[in-house]
Protein backbone atom coordinates (compact mmCIF):
# COMPACT_ATOMS: atom_id res chain seq x y z
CA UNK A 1 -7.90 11.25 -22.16
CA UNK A 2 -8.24 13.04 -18.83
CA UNK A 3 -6.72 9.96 -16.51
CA UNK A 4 -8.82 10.51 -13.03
CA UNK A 5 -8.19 7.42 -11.38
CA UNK A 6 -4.37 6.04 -10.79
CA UNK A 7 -4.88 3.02 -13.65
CA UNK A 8 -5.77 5.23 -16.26
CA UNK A 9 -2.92 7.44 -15.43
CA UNK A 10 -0.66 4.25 -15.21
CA UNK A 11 -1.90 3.64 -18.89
CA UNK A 12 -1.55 6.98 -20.46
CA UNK A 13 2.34 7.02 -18.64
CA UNK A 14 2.68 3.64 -20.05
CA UNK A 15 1.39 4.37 -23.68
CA UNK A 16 3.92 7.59 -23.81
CA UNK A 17 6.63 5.71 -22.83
CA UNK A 18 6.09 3.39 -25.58
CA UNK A 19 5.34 5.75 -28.12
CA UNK A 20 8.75 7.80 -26.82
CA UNK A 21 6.94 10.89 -26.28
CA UNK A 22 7.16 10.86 -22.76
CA UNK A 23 9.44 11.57 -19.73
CA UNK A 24 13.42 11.07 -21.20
CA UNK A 25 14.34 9.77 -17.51
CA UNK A 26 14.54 6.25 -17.65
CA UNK A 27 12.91 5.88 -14.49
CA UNK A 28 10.09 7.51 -14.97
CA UNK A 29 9.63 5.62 -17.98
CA UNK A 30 10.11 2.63 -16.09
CA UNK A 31 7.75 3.26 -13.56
CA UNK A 32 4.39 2.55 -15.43
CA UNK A 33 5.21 -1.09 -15.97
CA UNK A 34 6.83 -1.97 -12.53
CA UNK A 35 4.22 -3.77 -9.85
CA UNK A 36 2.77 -6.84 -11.48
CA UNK A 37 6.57 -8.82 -10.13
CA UNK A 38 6.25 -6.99 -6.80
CA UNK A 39 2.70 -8.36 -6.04
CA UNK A 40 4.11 -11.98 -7.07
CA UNK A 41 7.57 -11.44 -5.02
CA UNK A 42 5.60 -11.54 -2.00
CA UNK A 43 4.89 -15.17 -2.29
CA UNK A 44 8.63 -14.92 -1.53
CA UNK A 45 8.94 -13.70 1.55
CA UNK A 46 6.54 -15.62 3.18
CA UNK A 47 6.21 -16.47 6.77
CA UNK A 48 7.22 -20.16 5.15
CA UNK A 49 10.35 -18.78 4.36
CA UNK A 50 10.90 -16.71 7.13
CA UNK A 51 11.10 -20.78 9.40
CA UNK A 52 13.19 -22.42 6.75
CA UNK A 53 15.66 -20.19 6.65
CA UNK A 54 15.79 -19.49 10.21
CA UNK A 55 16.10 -23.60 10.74
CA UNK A 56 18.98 -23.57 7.63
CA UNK A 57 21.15 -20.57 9.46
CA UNK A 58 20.67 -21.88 12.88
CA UNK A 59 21.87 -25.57 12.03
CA UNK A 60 24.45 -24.86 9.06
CA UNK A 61 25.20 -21.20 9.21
CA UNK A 62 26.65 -19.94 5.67
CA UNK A 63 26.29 -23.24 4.15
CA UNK A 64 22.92 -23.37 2.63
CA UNK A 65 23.53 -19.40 1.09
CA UNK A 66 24.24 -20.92 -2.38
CA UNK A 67 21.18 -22.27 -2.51
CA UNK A 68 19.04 -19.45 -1.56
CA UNK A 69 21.20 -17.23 -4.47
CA UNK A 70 20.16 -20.33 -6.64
CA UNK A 71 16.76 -20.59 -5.65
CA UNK A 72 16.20 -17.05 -6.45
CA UNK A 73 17.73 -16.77 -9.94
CA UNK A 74 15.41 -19.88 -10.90
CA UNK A 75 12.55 -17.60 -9.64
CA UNK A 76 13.31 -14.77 -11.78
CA UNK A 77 13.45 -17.32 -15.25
CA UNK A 78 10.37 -18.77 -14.10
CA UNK A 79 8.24 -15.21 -13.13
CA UNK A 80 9.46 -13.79 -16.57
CA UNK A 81 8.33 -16.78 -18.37
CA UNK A 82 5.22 -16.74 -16.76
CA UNK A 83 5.06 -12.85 -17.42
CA UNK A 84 5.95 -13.24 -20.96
CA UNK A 85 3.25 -15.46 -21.50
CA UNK A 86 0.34 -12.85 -20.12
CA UNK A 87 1.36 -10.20 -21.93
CA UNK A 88 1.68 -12.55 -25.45
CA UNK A 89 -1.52 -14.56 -25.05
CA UNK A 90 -3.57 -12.70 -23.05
CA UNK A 91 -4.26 -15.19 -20.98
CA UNK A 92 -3.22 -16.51 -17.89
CA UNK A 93 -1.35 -19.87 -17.13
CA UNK A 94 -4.68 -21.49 -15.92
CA UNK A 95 -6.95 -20.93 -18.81
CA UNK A 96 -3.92 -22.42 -21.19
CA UNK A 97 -4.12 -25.74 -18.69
CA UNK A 98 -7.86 -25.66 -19.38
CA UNK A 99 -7.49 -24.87 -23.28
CA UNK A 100 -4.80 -27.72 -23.61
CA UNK A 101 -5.06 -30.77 -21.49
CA UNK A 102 -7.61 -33.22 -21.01
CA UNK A 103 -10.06 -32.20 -18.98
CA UNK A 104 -9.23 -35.14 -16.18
CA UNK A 105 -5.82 -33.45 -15.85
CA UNK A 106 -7.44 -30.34 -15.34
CA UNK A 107 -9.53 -31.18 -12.53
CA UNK A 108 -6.39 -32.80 -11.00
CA UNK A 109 -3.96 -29.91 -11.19
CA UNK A 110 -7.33 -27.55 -9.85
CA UNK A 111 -7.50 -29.96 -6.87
CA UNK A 112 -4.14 -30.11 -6.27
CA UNK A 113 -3.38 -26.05 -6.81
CA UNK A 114 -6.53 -25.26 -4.62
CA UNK A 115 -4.63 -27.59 -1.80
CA UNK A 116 -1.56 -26.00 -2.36
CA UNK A 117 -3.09 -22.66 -2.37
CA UNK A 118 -5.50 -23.25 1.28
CA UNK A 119 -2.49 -25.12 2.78
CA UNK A 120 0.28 -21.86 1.99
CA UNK A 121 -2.65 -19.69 2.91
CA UNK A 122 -3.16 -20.80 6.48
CA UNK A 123 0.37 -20.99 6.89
CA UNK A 124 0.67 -17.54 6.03
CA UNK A 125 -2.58 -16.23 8.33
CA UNK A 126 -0.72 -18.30 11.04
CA UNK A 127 2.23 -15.97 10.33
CA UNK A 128 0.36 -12.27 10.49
CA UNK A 129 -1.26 -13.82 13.68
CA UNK A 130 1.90 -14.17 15.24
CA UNK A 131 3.00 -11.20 14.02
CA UNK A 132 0.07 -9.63 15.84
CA UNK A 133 1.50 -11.37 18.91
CA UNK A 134 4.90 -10.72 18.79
CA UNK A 135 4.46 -7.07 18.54
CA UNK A 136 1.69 -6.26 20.96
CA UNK A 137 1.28 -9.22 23.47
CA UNK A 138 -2.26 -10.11 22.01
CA UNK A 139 -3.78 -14.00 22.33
CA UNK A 140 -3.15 -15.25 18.76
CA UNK A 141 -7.17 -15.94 18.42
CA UNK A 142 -7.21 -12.08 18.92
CA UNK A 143 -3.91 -11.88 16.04
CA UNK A 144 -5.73 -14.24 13.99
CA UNK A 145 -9.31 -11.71 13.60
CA UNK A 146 -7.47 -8.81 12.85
CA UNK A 147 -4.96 -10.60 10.45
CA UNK A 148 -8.55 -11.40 8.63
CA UNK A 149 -10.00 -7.97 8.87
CA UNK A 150 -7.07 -6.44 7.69
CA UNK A 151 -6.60 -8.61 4.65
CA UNK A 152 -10.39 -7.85 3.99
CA UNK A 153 -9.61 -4.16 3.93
CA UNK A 154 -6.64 -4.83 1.26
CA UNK A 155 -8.32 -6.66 -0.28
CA UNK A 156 -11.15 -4.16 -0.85
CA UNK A 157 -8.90 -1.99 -2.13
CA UNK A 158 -9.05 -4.17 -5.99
CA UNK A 159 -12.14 -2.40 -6.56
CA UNK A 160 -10.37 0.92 -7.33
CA UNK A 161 -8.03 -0.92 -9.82
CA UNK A 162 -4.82 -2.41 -10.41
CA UNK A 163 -2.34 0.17 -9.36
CA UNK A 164 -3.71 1.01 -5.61
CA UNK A 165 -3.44 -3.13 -5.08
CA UNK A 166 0.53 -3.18 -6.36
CA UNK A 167 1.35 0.07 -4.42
CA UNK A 168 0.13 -1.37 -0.96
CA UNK A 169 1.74 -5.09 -1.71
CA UNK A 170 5.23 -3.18 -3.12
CA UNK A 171 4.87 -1.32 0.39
CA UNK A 172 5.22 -4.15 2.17
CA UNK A 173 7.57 -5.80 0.07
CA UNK A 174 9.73 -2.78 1.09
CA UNK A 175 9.06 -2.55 4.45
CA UNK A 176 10.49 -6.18 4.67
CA UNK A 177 13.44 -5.07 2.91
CA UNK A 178 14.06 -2.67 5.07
CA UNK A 179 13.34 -4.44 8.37
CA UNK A 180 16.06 -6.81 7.36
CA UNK A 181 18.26 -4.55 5.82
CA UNK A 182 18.62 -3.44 9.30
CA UNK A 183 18.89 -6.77 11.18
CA UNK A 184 21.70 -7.48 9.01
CA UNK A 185 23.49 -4.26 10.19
CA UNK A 186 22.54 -5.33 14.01
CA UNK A 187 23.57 -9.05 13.86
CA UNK A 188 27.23 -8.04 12.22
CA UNK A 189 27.56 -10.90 10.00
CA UNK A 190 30.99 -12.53 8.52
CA UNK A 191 31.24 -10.92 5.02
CA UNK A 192 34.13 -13.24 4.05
CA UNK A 193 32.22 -16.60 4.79
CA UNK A 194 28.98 -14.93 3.39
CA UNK A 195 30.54 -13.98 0.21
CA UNK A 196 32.31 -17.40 0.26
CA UNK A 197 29.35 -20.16 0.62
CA UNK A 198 26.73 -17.55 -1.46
CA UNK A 199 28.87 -18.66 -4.57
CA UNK A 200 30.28 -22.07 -3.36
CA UNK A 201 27.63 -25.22 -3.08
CA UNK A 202 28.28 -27.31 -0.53
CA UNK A 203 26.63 -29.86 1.99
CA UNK A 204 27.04 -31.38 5.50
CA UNK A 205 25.28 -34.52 5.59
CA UNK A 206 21.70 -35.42 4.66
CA UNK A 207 19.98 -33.08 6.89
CA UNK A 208 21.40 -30.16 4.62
CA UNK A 209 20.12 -31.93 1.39
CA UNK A 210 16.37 -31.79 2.68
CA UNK A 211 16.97 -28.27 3.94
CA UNK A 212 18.46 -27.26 0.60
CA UNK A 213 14.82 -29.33 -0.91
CA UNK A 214 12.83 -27.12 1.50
CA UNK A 215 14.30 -23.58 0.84
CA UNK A 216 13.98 -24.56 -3.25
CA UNK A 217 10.29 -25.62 -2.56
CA UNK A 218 9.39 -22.39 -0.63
CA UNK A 219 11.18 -20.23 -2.43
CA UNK A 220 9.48 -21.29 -5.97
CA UNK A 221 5.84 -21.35 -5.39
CA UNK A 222 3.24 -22.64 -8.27
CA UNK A 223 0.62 -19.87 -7.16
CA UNK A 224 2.91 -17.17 -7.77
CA UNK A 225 3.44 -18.36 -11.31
CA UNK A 226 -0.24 -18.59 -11.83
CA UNK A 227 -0.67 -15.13 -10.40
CA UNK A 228 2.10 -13.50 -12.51
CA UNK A 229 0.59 -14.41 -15.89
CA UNK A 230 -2.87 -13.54 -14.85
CA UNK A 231 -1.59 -9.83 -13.55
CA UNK A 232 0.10 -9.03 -17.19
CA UNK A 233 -3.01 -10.38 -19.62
CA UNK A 234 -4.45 -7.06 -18.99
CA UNK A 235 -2.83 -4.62 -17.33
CA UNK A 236 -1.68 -2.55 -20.56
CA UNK A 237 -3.42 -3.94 -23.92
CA UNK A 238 -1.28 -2.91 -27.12
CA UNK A 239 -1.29 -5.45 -30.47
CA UNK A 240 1.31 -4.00 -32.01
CA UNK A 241 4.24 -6.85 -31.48
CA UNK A 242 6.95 -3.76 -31.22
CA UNK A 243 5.74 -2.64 -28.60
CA UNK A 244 5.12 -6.00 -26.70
CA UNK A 245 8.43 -6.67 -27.17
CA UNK A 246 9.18 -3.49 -24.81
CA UNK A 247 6.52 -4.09 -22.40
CA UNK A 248 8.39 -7.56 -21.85
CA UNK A 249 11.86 -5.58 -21.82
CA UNK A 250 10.43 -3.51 -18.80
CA UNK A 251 8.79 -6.60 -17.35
CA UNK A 252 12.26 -7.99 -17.16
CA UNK A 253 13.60 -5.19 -15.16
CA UNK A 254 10.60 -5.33 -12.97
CA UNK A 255 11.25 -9.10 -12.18
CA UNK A 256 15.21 -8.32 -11.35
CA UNK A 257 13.91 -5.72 -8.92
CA UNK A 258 11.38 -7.68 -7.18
CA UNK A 259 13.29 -11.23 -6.91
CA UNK A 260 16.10 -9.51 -6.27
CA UNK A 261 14.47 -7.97 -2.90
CA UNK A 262 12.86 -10.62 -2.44
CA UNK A 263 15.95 -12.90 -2.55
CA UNK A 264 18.01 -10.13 -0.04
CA UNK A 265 15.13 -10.74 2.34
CA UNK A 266 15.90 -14.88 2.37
CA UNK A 267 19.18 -14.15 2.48
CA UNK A 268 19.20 -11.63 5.09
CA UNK A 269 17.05 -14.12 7.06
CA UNK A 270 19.27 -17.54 6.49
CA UNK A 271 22.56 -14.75 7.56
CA UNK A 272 20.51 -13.45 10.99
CA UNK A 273 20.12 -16.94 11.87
CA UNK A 274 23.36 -18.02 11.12
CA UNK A 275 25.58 -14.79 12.36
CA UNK A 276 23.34 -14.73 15.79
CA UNK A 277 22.10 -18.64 16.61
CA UNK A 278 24.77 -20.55 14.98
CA UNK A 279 27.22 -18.63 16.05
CA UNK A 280 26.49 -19.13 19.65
CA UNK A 281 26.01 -22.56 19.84
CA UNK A 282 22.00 -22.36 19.16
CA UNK A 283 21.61 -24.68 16.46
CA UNK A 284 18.09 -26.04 17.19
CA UNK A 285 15.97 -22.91 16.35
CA UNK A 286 13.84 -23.69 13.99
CA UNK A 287 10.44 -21.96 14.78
CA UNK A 288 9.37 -18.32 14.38
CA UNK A 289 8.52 -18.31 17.84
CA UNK A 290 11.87 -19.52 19.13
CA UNK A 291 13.35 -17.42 16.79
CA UNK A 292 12.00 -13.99 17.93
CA UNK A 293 11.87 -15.15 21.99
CA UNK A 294 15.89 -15.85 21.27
CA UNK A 295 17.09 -12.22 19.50
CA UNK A 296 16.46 -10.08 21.93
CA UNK A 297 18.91 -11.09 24.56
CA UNK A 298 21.16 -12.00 21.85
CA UNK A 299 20.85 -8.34 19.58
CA UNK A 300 18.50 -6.53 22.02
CA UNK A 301 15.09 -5.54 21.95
CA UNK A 302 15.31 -3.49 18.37
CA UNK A 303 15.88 -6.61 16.84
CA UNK A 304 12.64 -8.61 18.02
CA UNK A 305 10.36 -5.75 17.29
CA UNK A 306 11.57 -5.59 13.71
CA UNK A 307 11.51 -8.84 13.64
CA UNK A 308 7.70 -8.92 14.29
CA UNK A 309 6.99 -6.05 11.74
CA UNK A 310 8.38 -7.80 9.04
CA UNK A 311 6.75 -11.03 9.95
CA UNK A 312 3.69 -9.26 10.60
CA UNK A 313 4.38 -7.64 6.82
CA UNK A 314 4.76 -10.76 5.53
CA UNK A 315 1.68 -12.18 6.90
CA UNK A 316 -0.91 -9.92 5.71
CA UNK A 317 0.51 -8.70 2.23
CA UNK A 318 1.18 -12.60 1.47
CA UNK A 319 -2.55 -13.61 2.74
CA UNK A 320 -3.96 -11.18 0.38
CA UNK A 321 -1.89 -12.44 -2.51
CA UNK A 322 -2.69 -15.81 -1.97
CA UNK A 323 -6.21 -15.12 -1.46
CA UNK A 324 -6.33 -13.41 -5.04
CA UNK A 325 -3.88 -16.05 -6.54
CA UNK A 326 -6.29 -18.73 -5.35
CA UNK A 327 -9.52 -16.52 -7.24
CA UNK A 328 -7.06 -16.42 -10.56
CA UNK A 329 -6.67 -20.29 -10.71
CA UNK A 330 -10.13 -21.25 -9.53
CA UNK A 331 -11.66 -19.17 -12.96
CA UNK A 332 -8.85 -20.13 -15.08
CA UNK A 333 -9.29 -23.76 -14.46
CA UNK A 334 -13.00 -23.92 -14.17
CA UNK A 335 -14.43 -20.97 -15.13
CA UNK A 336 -15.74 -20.79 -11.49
CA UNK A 337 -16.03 -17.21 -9.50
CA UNK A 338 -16.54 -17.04 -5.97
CA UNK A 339 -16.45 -14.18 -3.85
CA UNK A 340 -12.86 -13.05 -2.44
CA UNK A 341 -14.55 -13.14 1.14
CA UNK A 342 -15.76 -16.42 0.61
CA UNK A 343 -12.65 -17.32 -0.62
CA UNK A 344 -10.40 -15.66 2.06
CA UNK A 345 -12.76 -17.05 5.06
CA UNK A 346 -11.59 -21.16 4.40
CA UNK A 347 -8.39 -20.44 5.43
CA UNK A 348 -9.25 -18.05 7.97
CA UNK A 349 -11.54 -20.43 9.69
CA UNK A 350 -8.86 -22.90 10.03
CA UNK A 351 -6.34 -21.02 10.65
CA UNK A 352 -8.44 -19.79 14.03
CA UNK A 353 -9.56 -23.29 14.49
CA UNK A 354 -5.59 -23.86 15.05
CA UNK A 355 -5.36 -20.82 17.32
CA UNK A 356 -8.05 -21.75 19.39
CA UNK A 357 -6.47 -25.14 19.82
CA UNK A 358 -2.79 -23.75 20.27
CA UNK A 359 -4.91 -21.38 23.55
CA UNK A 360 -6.52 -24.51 24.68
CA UNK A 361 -3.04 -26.81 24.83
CA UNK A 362 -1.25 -23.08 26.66
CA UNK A 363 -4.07 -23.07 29.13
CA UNK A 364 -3.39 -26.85 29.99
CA UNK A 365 -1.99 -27.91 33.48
CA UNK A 366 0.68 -29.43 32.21
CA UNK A 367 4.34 -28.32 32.77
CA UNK A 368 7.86 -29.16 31.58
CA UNK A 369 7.20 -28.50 27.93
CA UNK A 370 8.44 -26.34 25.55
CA UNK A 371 5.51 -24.04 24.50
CA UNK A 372 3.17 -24.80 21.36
CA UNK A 373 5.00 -23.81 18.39
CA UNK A 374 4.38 -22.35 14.91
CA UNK A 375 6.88 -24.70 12.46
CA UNK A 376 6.75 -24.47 8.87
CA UNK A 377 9.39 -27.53 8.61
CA UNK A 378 11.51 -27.87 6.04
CA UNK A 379 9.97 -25.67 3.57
CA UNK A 380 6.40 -27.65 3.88
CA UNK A 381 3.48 -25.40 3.51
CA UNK A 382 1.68 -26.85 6.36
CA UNK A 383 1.73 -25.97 9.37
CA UNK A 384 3.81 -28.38 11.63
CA UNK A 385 2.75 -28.21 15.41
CA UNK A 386 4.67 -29.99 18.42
CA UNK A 387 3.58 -30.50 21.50
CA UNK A 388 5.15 -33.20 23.79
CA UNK A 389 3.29 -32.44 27.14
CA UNK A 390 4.41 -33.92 30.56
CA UNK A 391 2.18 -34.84 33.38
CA UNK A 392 2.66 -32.33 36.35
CA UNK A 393 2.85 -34.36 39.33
CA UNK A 394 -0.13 -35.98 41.27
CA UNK A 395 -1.75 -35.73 38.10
């Protein structure tokens, strides 16, 4: 077999590795079965995390740490199971729903996914909007159309196969990593009391228990787990159960690596907050957009414009896995197929029904308000706005 396009290359790499003949570096043999965890990681490092972690370091510094660290270890059982389950069936997590429940259940959990799945969605178009915004000044109705024509174009790029998709999402993925690898050198943080309250759980009151609820809830997200299982059912096809059995051993490794990145980035986020807000006295940020307007004269400029590239990052690689997480569930519940444009454009037209509201309440005469902002609240997947306006006088 001549491989010519990067999946069938993936497959003959993958099919040496497991027959031994291939490369002896470990990596290398790795490398053929790492991506299907990356693509799902990014579910993790949503713009929905990005607020509830910001809200959690701002109002309780270290304290909530534990439960991000405990969060993400619960991630990595779950992904594998749901990973394990692909690659043994051959079939995803939807179509076993279908094959084994009534069908009234059915229909309820594929009403109640597809909500999920449109609510995260928006939430995360929102994000790559104000991503857009942050970064280059742009109205967020402007943010919000090229957020959607850029998640078209990655999204496009499925028709050339499974590996060009999990090379562009693990890109992001990294470029996250990286953008907060670096705020964590820039906001200096106190090793001790990190190292401390990542290991030691702990709470302050009630407040802390429903932030603790909200980083579990967006930290484990059902559409992720649906995704997982769907990307492993076909990605390398082998019937021989030794050789499942190492498929799943490098799917393990491939899980650590992705929820482990994707668990630095919470972190890294919950310690910015809590080494730069909270430690000045600025315990009431708990928006992106007061988040990013506060760093720079608190860590400089650097720090809000890698701010916006990760949350612009986020934004778009999340929107595209949501968009194909939502396609995965939609067939494996009801055998339904709809076109990923179709798909991607419900969210998208809210989403820039919500911008075009958020431009109309800015352009309002009103004064002595705090300007519209973009809340994911507590780890809700809707979007939360406030807006308490106050009459200018003579008005």
């Amino acid at each position: 077999m001549n491989p010519t396009r990067p999946d069938e290359h993936t497959i003959v790499s993958a099919s040496r590795s497991l027959d031994g003949t291939g490369s002896r570096w470990s990596f290398k043999r790795l490398l053929p079965f790492l991506g299907p965890a990356f693509v799902a990681s990014v579910a993790y490092v949503d713009p929905g995390n990005f607020a509830t972690n910001i809200q959690a370091g701002s109002e309780f510094g270290y304290l909530l740490l534990w439960v991000v660290v405990s969060s993400n270890l619960i991630a990595m059982l779950i992904q594998s199971l749901s990973a394990k389950l692909g690659l043994a069936t051959g079939s995803n997590l939807a179509e076993h729903c279908r094959r084994h429940l009534p069908r009234p259940v059915v229909l309820c959990l594929w009403v109640l996914m597809e909500v999920v799945a449109m609510a995260t969605d928006m939430a995360e178009f929102l994000g790559a909007a104000l991503g857009f915004q942050i970064l280059f000044g742009m109205p967020l109705i402007v943010g919000g159309v090229l957020t959607a024509i850029v998640t078209f174009l990655i999204l496009s790029i499925e028709r050339f196969g499974f590996r060009p998709m999990e090379w562009v999402i693990s890109g992001f993925v990294g470029l996250i990593a990286v953008c907060y690898l670096i705020e964590s050198i820039l906001d200096k943080p106190d090793w001790g009391s990190l190292a401390l309250h990542a290991v030691s759980p702990a709470f302050a009151g009630p407040e802390s228990v429903v932030l603790a609820a909200g980083i579990l809830g967006a930290t484990v997200m059902p559409h992720a787990i649906f995704l997982h299982s769907a990307l492993m059912q076909g990605r390398i096809r082998v019937s021989d159960p030794v050789k499942m059995r190492r498929i799943f051993h490098f799917e393990i490794v491939d899980v650590v690596l992705a929820m482990g990145i994707a668990g630095f980035v919470n972190a890294a986020i919950l310690v910015m907050a809590a080494s730069t807000f909270h430690r000045h006295g600025l315990t009431q940020v708990a928006t992106i957009e007061e988040a990013h307007r506060t760093l720079e004269p608190l860590l400089g400029s650097a720090a809000r414009w890698i701010f916006g590239i990760s949350l612009l990052a986020s934004g778009l690689s999340s929107s595209t896995v949501g968009a194909s997480a939502g396609q995965v569930m939609m067939q494996g519940f009801v055998k339904l197929h709809i076109p990923v444009w179709l798909r991607r454009s419900w969210p998208a037209h809210a989403a820039r029904r919500c911008t075009c509201c958020w431009q109309f309440a800015r352009s309002a005469p009103l004064t002595a308000r705090p300007p519209l902002s973009l809340a994911f609240c507590r780890g809700q997947r809707a979007t939360s706005w406030t807006w308490r306006p106050t009459r200018a006088p003579g008005m």
